[in-house]
N, C-alpha and C. Protein backbone atom coordinates (compact mmCIF):
# COMPACT_ATOMS: atom_id res chain seq x y z
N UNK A 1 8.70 75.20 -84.66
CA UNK A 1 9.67 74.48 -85.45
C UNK A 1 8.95 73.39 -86.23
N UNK A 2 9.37 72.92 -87.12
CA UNK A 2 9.09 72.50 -88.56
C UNK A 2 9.79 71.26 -88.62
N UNK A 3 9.77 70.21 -88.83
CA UNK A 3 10.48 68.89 -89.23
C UNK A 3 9.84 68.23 -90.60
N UNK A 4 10.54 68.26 -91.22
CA UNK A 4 10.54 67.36 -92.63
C UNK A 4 11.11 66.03 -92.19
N UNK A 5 10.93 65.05 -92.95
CA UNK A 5 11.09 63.90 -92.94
C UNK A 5 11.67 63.86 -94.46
N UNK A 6 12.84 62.78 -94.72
CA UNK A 6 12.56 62.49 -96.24
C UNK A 6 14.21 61.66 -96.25
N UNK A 7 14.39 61.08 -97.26
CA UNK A 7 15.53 59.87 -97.41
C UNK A 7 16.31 60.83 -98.41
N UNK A 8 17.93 60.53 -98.28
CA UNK A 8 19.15 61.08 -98.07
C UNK A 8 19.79 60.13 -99.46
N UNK A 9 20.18 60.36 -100.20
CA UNK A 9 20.63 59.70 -101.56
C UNK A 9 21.84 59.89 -101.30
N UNK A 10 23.43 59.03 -101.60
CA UNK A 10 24.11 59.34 -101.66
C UNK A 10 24.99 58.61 -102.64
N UNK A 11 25.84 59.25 -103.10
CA UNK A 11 27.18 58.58 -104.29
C UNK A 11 27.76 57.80 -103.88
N UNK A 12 28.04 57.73 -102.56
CA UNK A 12 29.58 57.13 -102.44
C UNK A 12 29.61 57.04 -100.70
N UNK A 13 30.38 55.80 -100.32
CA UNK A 13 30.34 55.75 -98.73
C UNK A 13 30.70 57.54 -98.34
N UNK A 14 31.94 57.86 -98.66
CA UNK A 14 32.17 58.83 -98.09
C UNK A 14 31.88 59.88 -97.58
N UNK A 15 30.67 60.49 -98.35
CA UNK A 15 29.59 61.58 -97.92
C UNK A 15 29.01 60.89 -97.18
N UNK A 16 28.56 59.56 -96.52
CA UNK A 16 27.93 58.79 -95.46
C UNK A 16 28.34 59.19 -94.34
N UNK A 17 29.72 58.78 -94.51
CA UNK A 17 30.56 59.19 -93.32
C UNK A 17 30.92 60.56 -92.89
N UNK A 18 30.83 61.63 -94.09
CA UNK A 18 30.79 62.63 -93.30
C UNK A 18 29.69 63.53 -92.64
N UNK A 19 28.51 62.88 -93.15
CA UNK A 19 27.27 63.63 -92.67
C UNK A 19 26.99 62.70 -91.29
N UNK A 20 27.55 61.18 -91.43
CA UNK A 20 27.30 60.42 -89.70
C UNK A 20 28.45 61.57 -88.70
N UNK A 21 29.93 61.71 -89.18
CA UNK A 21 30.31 62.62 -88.17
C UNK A 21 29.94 63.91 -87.71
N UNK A 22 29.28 64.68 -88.96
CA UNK A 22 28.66 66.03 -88.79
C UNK A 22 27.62 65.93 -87.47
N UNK A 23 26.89 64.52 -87.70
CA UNK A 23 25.14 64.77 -86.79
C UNK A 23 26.23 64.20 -85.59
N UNK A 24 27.17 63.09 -85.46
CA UNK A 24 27.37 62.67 -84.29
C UNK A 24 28.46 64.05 -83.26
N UNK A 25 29.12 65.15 -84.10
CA UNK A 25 29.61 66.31 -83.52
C UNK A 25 28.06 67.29 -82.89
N UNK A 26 27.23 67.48 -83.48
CA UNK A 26 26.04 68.23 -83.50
C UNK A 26 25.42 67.75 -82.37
N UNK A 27 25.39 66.19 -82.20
CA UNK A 27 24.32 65.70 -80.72
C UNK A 27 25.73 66.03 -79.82
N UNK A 28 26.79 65.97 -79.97
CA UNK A 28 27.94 65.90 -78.65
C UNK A 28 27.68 67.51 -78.16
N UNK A 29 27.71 68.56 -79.40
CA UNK A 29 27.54 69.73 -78.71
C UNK A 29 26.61 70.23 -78.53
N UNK A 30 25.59 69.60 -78.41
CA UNK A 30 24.03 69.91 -77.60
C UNK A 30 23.47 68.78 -76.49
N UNK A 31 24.74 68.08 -76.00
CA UNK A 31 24.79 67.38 -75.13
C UNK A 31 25.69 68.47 -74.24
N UNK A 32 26.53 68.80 -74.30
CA UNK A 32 27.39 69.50 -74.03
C UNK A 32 26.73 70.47 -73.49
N UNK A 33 26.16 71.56 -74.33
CA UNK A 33 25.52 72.55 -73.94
C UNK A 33 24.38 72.66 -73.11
N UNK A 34 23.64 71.58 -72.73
CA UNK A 34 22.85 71.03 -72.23
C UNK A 34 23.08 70.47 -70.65
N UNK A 35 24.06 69.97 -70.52
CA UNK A 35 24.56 70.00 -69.16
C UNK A 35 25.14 70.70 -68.42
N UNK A 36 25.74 71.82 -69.79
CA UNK A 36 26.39 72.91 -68.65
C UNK A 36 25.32 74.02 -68.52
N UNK A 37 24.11 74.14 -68.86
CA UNK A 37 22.95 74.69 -68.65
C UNK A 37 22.33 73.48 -67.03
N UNK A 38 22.43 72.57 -67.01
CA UNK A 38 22.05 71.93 -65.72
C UNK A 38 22.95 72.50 -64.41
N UNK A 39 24.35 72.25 -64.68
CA UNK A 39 25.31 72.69 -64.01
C UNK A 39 24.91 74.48 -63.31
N UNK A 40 24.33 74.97 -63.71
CA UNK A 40 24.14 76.58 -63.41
C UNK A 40 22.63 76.44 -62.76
N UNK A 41 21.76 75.56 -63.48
CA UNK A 41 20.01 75.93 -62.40
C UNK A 41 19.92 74.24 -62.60
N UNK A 42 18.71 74.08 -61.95
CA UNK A 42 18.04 73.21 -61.84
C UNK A 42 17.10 73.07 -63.00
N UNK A 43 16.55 71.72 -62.53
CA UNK A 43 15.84 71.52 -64.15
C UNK A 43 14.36 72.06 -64.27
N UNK A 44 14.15 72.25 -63.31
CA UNK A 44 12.42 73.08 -62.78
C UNK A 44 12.76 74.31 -63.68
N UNK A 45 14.00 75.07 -62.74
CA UNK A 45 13.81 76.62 -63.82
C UNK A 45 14.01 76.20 -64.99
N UNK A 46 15.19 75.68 -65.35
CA UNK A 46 15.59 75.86 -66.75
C UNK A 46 14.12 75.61 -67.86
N UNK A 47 13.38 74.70 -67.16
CA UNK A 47 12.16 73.98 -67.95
C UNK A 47 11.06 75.59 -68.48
N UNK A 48 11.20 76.08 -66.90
CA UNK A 48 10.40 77.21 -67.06
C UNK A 48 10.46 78.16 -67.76
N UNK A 49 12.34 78.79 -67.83
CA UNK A 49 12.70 79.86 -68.99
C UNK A 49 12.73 79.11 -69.98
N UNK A 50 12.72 78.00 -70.91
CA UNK A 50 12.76 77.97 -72.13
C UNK A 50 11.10 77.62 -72.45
């Protein structure tokens, strides 16, 4: 995996706010998904299969 870095221009508060709710839905459901992957193994395996 690949990460760019780079600054975000925008018009107007509003596209602010919808790209802060987009990333703050995106970390909730890989928080989410992430514990209910704990909930089923431990963190030894899980570490091991991914």
């Amino acid at each position: 995996m690949k990460t760019i870095h780079g600054k975000l221009i925008f018009d107007n508060q509003k596209d602010i706010e919808i790209l802060k709710d987009l990333t703050r839905r995106w970390s909730s459901a890989y928080r989410y998904a992430y514990q209910r992957l704990l909930e089923k193994m431990n963190l030894n395996t899980l570490i091991k299969t991914l």
